[in-house]
Protein backbone atom coordinates (compact mmCIF):
# COMPACT_ATOMS: atom_id res chain seq x y z
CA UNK A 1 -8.38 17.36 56.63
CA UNK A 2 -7.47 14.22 55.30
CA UNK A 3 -7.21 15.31 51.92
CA UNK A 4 -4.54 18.07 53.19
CA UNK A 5 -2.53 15.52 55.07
CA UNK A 6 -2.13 13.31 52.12
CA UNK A 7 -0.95 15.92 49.71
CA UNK A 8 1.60 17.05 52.49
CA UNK A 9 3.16 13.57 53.20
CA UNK A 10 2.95 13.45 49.66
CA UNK A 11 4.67 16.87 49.09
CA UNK A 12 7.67 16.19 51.94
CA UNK A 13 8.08 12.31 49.77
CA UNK A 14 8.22 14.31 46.44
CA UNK A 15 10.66 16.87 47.98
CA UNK A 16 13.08 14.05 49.75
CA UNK A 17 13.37 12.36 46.58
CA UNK A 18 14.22 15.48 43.92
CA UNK A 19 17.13 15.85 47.07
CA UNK A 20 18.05 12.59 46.92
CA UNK A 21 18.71 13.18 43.26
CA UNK A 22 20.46 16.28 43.27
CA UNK A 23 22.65 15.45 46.25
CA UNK A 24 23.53 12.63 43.40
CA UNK A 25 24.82 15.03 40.67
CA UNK A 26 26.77 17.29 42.98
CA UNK A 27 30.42 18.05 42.04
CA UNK A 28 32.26 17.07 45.01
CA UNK A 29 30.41 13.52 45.20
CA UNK A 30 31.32 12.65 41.37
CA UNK A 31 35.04 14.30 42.26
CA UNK A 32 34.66 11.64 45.37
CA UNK A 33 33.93 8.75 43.60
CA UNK A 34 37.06 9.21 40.98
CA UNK A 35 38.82 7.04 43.20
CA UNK A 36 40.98 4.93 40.28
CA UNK A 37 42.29 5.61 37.38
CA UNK A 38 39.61 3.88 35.43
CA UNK A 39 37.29 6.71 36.30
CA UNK A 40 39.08 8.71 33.86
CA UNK A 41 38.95 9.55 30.06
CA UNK A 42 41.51 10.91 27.44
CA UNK A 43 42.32 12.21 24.38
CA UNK A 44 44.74 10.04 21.88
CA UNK A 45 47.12 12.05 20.35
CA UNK A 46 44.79 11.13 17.24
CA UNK A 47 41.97 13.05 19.04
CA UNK A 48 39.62 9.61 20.10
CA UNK A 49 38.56 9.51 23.36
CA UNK A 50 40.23 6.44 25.52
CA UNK A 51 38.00 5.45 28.46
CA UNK A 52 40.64 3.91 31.37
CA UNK A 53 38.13 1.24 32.53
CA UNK A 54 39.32 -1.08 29.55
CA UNK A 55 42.51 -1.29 31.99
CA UNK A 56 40.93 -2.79 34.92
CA UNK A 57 43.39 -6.31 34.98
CA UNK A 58 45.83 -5.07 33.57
CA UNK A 59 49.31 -3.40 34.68
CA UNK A 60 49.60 0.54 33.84
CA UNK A 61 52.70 2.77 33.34
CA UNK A 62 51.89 5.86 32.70
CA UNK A 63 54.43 8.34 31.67
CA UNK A 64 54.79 12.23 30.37
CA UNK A 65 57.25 12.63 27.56
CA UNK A 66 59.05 15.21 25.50
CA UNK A 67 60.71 15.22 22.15
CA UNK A 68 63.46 17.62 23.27
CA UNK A 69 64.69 16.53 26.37
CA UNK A 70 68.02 14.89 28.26
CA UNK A 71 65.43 11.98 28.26
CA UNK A 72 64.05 11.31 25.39
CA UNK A 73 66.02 8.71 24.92
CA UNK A 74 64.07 6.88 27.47
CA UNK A 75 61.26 6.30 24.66
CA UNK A 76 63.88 3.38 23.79
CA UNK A 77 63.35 1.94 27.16
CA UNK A 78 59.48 2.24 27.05
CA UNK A 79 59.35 0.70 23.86
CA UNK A 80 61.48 -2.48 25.49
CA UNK A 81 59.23 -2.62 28.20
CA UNK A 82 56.24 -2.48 25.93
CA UNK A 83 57.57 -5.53 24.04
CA UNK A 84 58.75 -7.52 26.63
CA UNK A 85 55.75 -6.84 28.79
CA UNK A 86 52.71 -6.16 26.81
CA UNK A 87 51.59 -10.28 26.21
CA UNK A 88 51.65 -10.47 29.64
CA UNK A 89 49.44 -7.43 30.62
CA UNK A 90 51.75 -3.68 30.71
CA UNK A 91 49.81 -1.27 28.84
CA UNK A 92 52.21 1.58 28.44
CA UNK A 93 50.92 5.61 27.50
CA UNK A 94 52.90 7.98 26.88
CA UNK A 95 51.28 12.04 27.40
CA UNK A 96 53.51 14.58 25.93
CA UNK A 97 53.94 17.90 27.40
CA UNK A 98 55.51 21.01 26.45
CA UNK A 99 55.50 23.05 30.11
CA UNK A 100 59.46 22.19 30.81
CA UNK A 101 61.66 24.57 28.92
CA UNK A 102 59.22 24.24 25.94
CA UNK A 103 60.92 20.67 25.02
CA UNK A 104 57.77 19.28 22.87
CA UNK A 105 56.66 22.20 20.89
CA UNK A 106 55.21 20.29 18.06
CA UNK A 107 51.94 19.07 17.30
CA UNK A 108 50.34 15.95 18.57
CA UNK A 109 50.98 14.26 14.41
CA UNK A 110 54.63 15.48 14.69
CA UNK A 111 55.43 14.34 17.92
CA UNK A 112 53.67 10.68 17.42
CA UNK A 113 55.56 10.85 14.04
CA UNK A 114 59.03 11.50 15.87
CA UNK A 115 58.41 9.08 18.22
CA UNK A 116 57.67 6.09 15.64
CA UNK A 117 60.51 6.94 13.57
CA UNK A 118 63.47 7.64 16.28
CA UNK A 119 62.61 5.45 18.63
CA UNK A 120 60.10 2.68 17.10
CA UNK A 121 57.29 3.24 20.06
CA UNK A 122 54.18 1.39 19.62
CA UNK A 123 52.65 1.92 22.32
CA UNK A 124 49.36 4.45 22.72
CA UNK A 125 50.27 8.27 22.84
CA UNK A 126 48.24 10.76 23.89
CA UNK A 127 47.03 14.34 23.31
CA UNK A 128 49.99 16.51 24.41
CA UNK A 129 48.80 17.62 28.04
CA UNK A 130 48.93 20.27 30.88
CA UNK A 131 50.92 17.67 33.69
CA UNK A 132 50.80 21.03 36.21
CA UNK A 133 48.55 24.14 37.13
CA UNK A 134 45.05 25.30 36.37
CA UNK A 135 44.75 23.56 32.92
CA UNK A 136 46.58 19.75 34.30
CA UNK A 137 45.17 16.63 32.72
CA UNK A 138 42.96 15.01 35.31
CA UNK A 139 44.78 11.78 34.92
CA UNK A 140 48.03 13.70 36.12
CA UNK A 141 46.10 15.41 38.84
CA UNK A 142 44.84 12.11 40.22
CA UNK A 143 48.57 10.56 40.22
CA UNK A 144 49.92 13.04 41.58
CA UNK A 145 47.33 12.75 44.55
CA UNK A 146 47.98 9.15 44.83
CA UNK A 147 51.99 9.03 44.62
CA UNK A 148 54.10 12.44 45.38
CA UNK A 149 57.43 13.07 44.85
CA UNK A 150 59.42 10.23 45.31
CA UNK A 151 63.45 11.53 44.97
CA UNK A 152 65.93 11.88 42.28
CA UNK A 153 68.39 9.20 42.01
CA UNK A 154 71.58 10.93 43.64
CA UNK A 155 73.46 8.48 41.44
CA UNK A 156 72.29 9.90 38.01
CA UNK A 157 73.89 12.60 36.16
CA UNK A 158 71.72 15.08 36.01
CA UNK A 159 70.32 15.26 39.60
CA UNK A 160 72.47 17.95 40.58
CA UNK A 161 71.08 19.82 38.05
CA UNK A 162 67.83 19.15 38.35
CA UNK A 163 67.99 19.79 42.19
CA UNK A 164 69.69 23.26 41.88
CA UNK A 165 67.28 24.51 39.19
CA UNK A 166 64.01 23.56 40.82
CA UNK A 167 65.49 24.83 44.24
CA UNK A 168 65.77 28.06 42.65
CA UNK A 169 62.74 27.84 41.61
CA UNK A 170 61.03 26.59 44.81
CA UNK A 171 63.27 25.65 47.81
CA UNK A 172 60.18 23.89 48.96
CA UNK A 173 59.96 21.72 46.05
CA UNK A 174 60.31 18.30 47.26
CA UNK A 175 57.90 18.92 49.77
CA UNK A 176 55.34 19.06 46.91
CA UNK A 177 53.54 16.65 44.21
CA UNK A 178 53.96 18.41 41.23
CA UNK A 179 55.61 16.78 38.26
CA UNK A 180 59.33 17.88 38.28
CA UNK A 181 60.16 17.73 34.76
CA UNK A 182 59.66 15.42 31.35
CA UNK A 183 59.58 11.57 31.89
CA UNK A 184 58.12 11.36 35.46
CA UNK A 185 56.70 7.78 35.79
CA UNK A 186 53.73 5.92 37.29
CA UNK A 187 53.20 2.44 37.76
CA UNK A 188 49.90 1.06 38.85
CA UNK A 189 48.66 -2.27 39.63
CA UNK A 190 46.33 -4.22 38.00
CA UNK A 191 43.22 -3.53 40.35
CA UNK A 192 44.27 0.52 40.64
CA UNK A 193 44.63 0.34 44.04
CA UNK A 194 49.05 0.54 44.28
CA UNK A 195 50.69 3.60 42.59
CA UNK A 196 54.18 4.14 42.38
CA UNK A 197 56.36 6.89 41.42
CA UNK A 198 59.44 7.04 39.73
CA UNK A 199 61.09 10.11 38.92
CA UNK A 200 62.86 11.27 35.46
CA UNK A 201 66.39 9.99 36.46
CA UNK A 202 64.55 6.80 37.00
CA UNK A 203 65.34 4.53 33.67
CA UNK A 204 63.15 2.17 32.73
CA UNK A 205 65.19 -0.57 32.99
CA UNK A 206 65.04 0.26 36.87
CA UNK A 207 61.25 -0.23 36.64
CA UNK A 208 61.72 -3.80 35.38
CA UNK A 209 61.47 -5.70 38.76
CA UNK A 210 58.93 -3.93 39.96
CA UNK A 211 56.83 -4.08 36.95
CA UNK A 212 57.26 -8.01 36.79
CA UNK A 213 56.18 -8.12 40.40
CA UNK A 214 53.03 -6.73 39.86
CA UNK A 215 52.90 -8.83 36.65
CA UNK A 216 53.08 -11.76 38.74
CA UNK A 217 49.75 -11.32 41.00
């Protein structure tokens, strides 16, 4: 009898801890855990995997780009910040993506290329990316969960335009997180815990203060 009872109490430990470690490996506890953005992993536009935790101190922007676009010229203003910044902690990335009007068709070489010779950007570009729908980066996906849309800048010249489209599109759209179009922006602090979003017509010469406050602590 006592030889039964130990092989049960050994039986119910045995089974409690195998739980213990499958309850570990379950999707929706890793998926709760990705709480920053230094959970996360990427592809450089070189194809070499760059692992987010090397942020942790430092201040993030974050930005998807296109070649073809009213706002490419922003790239300028990235590459300012980047310099001005980058001694005193900005890391600035830069994701290309092709899914608004098709305005950064090239390949990942082609569009680093362009971006080095046009505009001078040194600053780390990554694999072109999915920013919306079933095949988004995760990065993206995060952001967007952290900081949703945050306006269009009723001062800039193409908000109209922007606003009519996409509310032909969707006359919900504001309502919703989704990235609106090329050059949407995120700022994060340098412990991942304050995101902010700026929007296309957004320059980055706007971003400036707020990038100098977070600098500062």
């Amino acid at each position: 009898m006592k030889t039964i009872l130990t092989f049960l109490l050994a039986l119910m430990s045995l089974t409690a801890a195998y739980g213990q470690r499958t309850a570990k490996k379950t999707p929706q506890q890793k998926k709760n855990k990705m709480e920053k953005i230094y959970d996360f992993k990427a592809l450089t536009s070189k194809g070499q995997e760059l692992d987010f935790a090397q942020f942790k101190g430092k201040v993030l922007l974050i930005v998807n780009t296109a070649s073809k676009c009213g706002f490419t010229p922003q790239f300028a203003g990235l590459e300012a910040l980047n310099q001005k910044y980058k001694e005193q902690g900005l890391v600035v990335i830069g994701f290309p993506c092709n899914q608004f009007a098709g305005q950064d068709p090239g390949t990942d070489n082609e569009i680093t290329e362009f971006c080095q010779v046009n505009y001078g950007v040194t600053f780390q570009m990554m694999k072109k990316s999915d920013v919306n729908g079933p095949d988004e980066n995760p990065v993206f996906k995060y952001l967007k969960s952290q900081a949703g849309f945050a306006g269009f800048d009723p001062a800039h010249q193409l908000s109209k335009l922007l606003d009519e489209m996409l509310s032909k599109a969707d006359p919900d759209y504001a309502s919703k997180p989704d990235i609106k179009w090329n050059f949407t922006k995120f700022l994060i602090s340098k412990d991942g815990t304050k995101i902010q979003r700026f929007e296309p017509t957004a320059t980055p010469e706007d971003m400036a203060p707020a990038i100098e406050q977070l600098l500062s602590k």
